[in-house]
PDB file of N, CA and C in Angstrom:
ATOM      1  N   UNK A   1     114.402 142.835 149.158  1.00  0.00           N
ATOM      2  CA  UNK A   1     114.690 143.103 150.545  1.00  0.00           C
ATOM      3  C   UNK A   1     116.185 142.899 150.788  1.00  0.00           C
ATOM      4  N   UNK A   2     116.630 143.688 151.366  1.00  0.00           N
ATOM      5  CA  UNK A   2     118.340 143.495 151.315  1.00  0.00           C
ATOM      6  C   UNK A   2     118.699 142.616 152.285  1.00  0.00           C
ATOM      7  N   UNK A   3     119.560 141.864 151.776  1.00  0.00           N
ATOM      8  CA  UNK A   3     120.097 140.787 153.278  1.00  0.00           C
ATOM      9  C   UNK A   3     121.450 141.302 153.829  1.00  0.00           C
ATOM     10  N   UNK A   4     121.430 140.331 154.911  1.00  0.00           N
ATOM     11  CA  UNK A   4     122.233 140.491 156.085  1.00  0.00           C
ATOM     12  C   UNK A   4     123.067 139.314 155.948  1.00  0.00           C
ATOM     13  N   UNK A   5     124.397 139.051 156.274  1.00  0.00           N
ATOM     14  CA  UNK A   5     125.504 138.048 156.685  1.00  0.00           C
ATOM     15  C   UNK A   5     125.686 137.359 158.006  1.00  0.00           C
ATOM     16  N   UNK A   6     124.725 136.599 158.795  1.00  0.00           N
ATOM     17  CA  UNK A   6     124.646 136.265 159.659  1.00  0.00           C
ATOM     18  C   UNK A   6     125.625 134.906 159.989  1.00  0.00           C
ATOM     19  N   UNK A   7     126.798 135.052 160.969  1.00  0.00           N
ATOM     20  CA  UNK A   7     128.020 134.561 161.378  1.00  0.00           C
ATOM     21  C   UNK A   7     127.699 134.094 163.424  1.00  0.00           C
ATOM     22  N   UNK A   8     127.618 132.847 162.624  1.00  0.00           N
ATOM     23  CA  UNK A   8     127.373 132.201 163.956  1.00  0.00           C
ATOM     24  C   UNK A   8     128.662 131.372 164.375  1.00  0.00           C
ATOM     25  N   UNK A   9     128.369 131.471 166.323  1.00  0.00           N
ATOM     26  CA  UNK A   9     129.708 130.963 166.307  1.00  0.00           C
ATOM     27  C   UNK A   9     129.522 130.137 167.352  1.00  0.00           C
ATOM     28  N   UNK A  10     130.016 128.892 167.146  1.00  0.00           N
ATOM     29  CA  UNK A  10     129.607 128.199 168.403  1.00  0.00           C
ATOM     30  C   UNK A  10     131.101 126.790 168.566  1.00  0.00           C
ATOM     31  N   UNK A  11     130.480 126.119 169.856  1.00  0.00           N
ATOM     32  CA  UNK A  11     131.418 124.703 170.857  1.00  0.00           C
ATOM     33  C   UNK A  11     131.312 123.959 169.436  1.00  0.00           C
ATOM     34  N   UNK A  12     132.620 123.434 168.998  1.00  0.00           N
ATOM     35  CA  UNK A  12     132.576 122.132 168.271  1.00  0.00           C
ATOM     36  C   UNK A  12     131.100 120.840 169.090  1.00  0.00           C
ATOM     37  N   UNK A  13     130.948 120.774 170.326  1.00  0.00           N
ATOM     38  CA  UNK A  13     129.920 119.888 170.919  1.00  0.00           C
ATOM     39  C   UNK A  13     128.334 120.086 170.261  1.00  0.00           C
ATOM     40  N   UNK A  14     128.406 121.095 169.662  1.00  0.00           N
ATOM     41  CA  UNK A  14     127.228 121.734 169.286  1.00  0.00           C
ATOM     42  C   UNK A  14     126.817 122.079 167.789  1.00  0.00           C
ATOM     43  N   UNK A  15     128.291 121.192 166.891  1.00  0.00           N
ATOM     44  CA  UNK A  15     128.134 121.707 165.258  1.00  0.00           C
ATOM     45  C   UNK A  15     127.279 120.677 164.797  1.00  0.00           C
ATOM     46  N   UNK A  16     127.519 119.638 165.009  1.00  0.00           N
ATOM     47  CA  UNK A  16     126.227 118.955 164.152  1.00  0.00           C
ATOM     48  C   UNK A  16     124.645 118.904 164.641  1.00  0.00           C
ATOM     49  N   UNK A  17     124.323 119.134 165.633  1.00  0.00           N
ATOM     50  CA  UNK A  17     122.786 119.959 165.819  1.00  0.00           C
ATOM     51  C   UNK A  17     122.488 121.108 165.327  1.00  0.00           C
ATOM     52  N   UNK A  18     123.687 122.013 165.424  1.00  0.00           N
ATOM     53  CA  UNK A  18     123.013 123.374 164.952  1.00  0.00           C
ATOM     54  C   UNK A  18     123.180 123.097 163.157  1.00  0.00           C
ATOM     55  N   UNK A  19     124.001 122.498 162.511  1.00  0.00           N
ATOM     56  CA  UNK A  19     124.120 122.396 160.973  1.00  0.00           C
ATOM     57  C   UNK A  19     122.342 121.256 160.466  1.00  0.00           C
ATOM     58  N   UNK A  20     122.631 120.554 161.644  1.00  0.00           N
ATOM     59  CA  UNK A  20     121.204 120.409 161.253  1.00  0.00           C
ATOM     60  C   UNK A  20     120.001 121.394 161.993  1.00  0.00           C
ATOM     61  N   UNK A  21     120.167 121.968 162.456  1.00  0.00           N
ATOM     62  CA  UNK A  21     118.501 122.798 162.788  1.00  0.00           C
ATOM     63  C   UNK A  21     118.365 123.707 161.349  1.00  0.00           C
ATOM     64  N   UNK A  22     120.172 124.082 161.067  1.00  0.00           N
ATOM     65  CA  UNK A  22     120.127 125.305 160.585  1.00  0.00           C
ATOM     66  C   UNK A  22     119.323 124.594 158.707  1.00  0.00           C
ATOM     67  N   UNK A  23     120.234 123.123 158.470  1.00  0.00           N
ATOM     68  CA  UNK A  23     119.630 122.947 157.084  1.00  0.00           C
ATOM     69  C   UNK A  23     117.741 122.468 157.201  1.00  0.00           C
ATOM     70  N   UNK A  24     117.233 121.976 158.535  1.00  0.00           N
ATOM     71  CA  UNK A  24     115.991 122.693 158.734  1.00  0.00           C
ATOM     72  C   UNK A  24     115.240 123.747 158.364  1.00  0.00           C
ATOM     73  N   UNK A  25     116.066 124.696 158.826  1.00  0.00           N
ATOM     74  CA  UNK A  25     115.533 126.065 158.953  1.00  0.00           C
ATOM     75  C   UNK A  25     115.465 127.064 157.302  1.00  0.00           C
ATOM     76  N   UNK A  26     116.772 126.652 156.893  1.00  0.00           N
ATOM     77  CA  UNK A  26     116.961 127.439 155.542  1.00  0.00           C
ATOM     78  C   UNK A  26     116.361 127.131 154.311  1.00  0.00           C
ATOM     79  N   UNK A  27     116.282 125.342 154.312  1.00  0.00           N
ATOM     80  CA  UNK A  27     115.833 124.724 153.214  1.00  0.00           C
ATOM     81  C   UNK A  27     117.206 124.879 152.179  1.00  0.00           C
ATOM     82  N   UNK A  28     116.552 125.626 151.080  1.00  0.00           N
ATOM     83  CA  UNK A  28     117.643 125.299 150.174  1.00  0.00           C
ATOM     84  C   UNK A  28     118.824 126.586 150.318  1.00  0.00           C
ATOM     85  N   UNK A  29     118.920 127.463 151.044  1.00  0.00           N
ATOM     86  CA  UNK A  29     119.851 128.357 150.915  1.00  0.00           C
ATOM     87  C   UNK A  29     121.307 128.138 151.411  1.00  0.00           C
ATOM     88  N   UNK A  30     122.021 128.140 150.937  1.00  0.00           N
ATOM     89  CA  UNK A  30     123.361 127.886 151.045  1.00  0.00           C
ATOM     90  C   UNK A  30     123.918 128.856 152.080  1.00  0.00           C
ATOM     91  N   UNK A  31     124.567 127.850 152.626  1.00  0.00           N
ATOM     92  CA  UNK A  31     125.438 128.480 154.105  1.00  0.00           C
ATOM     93  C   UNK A  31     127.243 127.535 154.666  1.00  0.00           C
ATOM     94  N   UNK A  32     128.003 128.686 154.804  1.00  0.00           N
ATOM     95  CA  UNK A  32     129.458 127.728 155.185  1.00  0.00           C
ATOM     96  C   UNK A  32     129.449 127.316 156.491  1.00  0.00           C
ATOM     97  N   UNK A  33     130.537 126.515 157.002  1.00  0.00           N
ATOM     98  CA  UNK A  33     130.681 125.968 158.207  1.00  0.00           C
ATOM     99  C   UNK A  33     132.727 126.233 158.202  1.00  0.00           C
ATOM    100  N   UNK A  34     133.433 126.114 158.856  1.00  0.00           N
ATOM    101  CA  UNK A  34     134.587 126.195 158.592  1.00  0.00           C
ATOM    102  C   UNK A  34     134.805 125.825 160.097  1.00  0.00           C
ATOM    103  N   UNK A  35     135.752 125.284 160.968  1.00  0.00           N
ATOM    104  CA  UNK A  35     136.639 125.135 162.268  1.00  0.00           C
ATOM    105  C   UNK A  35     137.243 126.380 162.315  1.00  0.00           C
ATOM    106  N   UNK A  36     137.314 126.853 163.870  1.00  0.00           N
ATOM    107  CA  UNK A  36     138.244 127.982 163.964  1.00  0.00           C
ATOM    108  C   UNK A  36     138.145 128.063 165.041  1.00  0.00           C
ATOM    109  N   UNK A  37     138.960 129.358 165.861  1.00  0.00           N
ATOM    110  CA  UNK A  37     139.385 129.358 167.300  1.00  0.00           C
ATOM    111  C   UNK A  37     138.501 130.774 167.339  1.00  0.00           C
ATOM    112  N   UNK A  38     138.130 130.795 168.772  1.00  0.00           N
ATOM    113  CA  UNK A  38     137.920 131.621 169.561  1.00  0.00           C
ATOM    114  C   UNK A  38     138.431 132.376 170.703  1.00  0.00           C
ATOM    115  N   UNK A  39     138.769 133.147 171.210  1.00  0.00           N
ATOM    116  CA  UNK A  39     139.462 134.217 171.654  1.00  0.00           C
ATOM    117  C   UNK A  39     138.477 135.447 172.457  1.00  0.00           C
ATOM    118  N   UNK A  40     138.968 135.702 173.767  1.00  0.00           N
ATOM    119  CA  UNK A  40     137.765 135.828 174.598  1.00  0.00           C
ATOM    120  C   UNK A  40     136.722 134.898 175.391  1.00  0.00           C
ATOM    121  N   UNK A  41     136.835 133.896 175.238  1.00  0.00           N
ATOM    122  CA  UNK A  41     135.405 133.004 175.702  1.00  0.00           C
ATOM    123  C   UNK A  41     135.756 132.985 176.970  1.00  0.00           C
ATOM    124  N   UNK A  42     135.008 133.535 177.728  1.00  0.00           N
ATOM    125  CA  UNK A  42     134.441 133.093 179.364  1.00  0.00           C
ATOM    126  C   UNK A  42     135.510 131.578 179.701  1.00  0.00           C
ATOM    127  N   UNK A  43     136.158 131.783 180.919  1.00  0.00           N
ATOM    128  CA  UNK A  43     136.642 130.871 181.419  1.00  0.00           C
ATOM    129  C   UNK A  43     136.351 130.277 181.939  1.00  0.00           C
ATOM    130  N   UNK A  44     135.157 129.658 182.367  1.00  0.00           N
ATOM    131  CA  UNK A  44     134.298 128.785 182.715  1.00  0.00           C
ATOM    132  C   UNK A  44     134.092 128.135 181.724  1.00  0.00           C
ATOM    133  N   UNK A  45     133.987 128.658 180.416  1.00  0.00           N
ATOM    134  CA  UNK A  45     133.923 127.554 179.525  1.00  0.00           C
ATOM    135  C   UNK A  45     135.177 126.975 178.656  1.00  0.00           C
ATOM    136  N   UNK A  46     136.296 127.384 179.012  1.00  0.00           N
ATOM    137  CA  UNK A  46     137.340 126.688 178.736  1.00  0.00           C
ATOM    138  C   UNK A  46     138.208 125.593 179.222  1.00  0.00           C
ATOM    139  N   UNK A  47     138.413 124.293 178.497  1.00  0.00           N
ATOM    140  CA  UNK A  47     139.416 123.474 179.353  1.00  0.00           C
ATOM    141  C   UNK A  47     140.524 124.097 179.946  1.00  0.00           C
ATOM    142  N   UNK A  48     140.979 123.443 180.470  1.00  0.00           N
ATOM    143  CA  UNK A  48     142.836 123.752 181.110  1.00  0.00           C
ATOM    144  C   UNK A  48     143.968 124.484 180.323  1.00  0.00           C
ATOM    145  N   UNK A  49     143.785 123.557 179.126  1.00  0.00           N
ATOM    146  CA  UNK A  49     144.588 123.529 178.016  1.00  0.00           C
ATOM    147  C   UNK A  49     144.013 124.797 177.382  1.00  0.00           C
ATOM    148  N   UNK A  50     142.820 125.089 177.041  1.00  0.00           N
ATOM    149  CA  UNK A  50     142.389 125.832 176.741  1.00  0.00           C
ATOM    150  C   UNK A  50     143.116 127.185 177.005  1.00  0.00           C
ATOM    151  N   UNK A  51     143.028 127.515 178.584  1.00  0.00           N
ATOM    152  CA  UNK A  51     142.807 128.705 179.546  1.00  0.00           C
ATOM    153  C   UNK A  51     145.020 129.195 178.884  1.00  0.00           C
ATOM    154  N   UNK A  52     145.287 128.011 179.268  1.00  0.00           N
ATOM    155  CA  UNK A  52     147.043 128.175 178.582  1.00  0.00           C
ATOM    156  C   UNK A  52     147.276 128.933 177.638  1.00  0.00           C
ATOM    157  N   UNK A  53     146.461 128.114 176.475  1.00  0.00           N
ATOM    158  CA  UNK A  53     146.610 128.875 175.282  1.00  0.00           C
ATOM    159  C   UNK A  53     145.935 129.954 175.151  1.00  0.00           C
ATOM    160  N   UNK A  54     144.840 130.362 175.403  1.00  0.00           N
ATOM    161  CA  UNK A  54     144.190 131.814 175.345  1.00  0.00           C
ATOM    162  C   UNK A  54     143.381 131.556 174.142  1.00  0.00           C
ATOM    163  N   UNK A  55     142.859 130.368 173.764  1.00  0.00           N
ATOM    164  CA  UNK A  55     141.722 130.221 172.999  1.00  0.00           C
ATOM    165  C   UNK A  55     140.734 129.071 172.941  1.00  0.00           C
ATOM    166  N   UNK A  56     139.723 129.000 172.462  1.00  0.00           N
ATOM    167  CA  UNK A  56     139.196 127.708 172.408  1.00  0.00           C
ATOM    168  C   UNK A  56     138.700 127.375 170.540  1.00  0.00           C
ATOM    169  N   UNK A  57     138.573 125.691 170.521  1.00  0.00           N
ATOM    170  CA  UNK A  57     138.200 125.685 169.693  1.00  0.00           C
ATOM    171  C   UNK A  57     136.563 126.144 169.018  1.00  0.00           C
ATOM    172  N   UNK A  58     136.426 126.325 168.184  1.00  0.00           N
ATOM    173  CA  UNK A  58     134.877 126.584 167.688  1.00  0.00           C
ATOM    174  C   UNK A  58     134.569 126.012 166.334  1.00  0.00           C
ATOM    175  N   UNK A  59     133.204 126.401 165.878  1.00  0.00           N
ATOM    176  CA  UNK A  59     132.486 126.249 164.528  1.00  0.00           C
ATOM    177  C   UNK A  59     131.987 128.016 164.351  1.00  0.00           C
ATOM    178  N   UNK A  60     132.432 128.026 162.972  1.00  0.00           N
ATOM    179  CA  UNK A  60     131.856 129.085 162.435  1.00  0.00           C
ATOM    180  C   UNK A  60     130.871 128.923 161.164  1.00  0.00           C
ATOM    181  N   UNK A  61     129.662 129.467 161.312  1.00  0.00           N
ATOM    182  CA  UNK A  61     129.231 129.266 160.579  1.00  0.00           C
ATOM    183  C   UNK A  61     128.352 130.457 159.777  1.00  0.00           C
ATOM    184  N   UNK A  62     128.185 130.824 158.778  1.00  0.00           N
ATOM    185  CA  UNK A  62     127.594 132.142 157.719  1.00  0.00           C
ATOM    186  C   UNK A  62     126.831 131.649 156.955  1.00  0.00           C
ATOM    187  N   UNK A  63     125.347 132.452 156.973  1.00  0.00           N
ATOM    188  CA  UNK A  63     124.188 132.029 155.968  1.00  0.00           C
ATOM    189  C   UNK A  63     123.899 133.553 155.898  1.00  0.00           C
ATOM    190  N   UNK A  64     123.204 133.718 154.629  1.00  0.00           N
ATOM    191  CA  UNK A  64     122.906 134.985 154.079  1.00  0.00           C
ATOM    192  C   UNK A  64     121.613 135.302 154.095  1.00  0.00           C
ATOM    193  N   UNK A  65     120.872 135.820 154.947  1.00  0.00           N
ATOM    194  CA  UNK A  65     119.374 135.913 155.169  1.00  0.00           C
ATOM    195  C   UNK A  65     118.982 137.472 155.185  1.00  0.00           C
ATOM    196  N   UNK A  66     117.324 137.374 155.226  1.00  0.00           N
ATOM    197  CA  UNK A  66     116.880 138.547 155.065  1.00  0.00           C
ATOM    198  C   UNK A  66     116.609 139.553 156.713  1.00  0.00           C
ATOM    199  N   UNK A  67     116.207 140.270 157.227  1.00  0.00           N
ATOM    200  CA  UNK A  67     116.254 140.998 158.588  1.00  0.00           C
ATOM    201  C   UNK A  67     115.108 140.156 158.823  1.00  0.00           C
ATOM    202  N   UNK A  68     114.335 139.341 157.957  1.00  0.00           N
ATOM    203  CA  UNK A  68     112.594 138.506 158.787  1.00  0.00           C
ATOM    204  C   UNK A  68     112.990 137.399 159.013  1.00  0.00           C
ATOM    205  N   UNK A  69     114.250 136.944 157.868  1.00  0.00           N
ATOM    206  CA  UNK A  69     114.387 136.040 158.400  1.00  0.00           C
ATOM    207  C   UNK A  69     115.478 135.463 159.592  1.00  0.00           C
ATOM    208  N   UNK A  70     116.339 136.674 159.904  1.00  0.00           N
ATOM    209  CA  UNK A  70     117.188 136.199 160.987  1.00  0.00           C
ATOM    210  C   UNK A  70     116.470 136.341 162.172  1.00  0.00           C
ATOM    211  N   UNK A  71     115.862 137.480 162.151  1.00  0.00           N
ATOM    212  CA  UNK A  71     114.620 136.997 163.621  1.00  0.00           C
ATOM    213  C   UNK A  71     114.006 135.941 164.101  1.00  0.00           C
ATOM    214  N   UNK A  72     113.562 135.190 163.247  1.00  0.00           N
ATOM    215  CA  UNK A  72     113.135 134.293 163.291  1.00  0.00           C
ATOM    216  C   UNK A  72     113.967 132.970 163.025  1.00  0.00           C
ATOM    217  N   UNK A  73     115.128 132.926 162.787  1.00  0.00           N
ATOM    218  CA  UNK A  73     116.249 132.159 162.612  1.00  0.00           C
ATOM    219  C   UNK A  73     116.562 132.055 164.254  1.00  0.00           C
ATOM    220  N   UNK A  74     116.765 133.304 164.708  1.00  0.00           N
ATOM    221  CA  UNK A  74     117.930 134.130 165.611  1.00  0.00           C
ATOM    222  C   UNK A  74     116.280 133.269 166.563  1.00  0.00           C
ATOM    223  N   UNK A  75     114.909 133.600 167.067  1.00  0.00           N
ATOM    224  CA  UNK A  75     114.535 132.897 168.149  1.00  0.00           C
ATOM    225  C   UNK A  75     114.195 130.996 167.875  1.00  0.00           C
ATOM    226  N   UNK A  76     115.066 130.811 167.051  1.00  0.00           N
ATOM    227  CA  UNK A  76     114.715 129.240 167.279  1.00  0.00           C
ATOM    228  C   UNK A  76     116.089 128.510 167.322  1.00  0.00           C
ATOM    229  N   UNK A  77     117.305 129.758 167.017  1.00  0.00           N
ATOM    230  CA  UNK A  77     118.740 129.234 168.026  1.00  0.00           C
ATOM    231  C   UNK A  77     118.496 129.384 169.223  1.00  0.00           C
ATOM    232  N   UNK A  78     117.652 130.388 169.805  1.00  0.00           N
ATOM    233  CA  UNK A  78     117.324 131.068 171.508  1.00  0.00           C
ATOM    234  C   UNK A  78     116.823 129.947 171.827  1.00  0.00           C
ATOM    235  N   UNK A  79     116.123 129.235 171.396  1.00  0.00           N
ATOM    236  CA  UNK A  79     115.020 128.115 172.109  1.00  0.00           C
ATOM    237  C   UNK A  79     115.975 126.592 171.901  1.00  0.00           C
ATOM    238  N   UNK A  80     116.739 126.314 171.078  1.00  0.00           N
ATOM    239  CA  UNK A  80     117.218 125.050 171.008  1.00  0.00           C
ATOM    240  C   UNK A  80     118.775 125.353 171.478  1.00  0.00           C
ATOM    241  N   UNK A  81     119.317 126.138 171.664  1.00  0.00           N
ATOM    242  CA  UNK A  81     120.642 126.341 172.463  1.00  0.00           C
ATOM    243  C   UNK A  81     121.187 127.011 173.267  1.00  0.00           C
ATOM    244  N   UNK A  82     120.131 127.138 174.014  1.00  0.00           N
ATOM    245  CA  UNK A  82     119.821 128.372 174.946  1.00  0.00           C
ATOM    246  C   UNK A  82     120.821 127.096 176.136  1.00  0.00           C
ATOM    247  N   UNK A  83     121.819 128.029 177.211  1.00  0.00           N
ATOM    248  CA  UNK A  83     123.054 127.764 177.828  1.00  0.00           C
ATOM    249  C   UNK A  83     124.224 127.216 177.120  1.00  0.00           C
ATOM    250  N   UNK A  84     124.318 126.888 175.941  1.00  0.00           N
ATOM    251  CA  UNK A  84     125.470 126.282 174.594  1.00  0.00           C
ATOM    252  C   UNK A  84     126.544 127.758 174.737  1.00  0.00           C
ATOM    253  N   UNK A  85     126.267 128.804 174.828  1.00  0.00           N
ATOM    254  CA  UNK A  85     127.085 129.968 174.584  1.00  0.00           C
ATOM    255  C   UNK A  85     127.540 130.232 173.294  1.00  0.00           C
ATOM    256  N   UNK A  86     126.583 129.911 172.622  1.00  0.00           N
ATOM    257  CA  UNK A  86     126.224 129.991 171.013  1.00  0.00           C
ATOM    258  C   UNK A  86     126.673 131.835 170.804  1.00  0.00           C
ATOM    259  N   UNK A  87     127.261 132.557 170.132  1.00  0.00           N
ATOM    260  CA  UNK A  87     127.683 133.849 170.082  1.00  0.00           C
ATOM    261  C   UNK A  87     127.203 134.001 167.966  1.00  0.00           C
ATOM    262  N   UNK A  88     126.871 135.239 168.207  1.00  0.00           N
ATOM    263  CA  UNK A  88     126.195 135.573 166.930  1.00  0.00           C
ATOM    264  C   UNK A  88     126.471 137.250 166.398  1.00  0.00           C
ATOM    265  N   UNK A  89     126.495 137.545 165.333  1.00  0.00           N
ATOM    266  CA  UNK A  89     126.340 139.050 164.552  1.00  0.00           C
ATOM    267  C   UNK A  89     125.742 138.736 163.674  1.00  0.00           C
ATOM    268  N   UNK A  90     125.221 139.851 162.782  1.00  0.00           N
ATOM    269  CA  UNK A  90     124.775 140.291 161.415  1.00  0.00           C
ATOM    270  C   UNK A  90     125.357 141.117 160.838  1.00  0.00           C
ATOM    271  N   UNK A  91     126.045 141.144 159.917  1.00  0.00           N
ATOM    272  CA  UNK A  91     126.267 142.510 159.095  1.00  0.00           C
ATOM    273  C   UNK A  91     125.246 142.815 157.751  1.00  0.00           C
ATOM    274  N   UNK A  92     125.537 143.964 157.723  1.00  0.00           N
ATOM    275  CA  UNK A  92     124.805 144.630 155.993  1.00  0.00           C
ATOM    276  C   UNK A  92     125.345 143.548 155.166  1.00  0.00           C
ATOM    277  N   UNK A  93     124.742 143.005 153.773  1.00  0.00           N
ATOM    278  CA  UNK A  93     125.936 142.691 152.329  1.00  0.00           C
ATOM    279  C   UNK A  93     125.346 143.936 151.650  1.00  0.00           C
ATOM    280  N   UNK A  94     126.999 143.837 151.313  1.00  0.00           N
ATOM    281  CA  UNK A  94     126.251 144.703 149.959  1.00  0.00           C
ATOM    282  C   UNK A  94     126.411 144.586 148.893  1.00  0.00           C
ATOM    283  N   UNK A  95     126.834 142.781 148.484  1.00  0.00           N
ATOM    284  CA  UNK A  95     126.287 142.832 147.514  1.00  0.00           C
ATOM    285  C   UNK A  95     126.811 140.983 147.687  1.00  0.00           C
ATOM    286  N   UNK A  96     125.928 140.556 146.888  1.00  0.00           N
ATOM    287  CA  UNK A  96     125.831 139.090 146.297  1.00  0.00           C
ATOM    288  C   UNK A  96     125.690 138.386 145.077  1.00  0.00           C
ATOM    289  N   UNK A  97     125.718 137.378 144.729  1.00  0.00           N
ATOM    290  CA  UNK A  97     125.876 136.656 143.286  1.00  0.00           C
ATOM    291  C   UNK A  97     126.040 135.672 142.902  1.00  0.00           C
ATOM    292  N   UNK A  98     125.743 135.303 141.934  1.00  0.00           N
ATOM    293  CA  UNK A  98     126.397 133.748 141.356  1.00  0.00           C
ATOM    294  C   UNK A  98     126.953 133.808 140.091  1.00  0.00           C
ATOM    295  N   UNK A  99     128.609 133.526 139.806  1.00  0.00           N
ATOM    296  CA  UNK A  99     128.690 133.852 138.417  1.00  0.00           C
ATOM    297  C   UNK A  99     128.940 132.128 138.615  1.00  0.00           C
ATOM    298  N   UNK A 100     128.094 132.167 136.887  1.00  0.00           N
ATOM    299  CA  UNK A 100     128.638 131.266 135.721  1.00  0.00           C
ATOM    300  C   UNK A 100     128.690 130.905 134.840  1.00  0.00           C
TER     301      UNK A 100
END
């Protein structure tokens, strides 16, 4: 079944619940986390400092799942961070591996 690159993006307030729902959810499949800024976010949800600079901070995070399983990934972020302003995509891979 071909997978998808699912890139979640969310409030630093919100990385260590979702890193744990998510190592919940995946079990053993490997997924990154990295800090990074966001650009665009609703100004309501930005500090002061924020609104100045024209970004906020975030968590990014990428796990490699199948289309059954981001559905079902994708409604149990809906149910545990539902108002967080949790922001999400999928892309195609096209291709994956492990060398060693």
């Amino acid at each position: 079944m071909p997978k998808l690159c699912l890139t979640l993006l969310a409030a630093p307030s919100v990385e260590e619940k979702l890193l744990d729902v998510l190592l919940d959810a995946v079990g053993e499949e490997v997924f990154t986390s990295v800090p990074t800024f966001s650009h665009g976010t609703s100004h309501g949800r930005l500090s002061n400092v924020e609104q100045v600079l024209g970004r906020s901070a975030a968590v990014q995070v990428q796990i490699l799942v199948t289309e059954e399983e981001v559905n079902q990934l994708l409604e149990r972020l809906r149910e545990e961070f539902r108002g967080t302003g949790l922001r999400y995509w999928a892309s195609a891979l096209t291709a994956e591996g492990k060398i060693e």
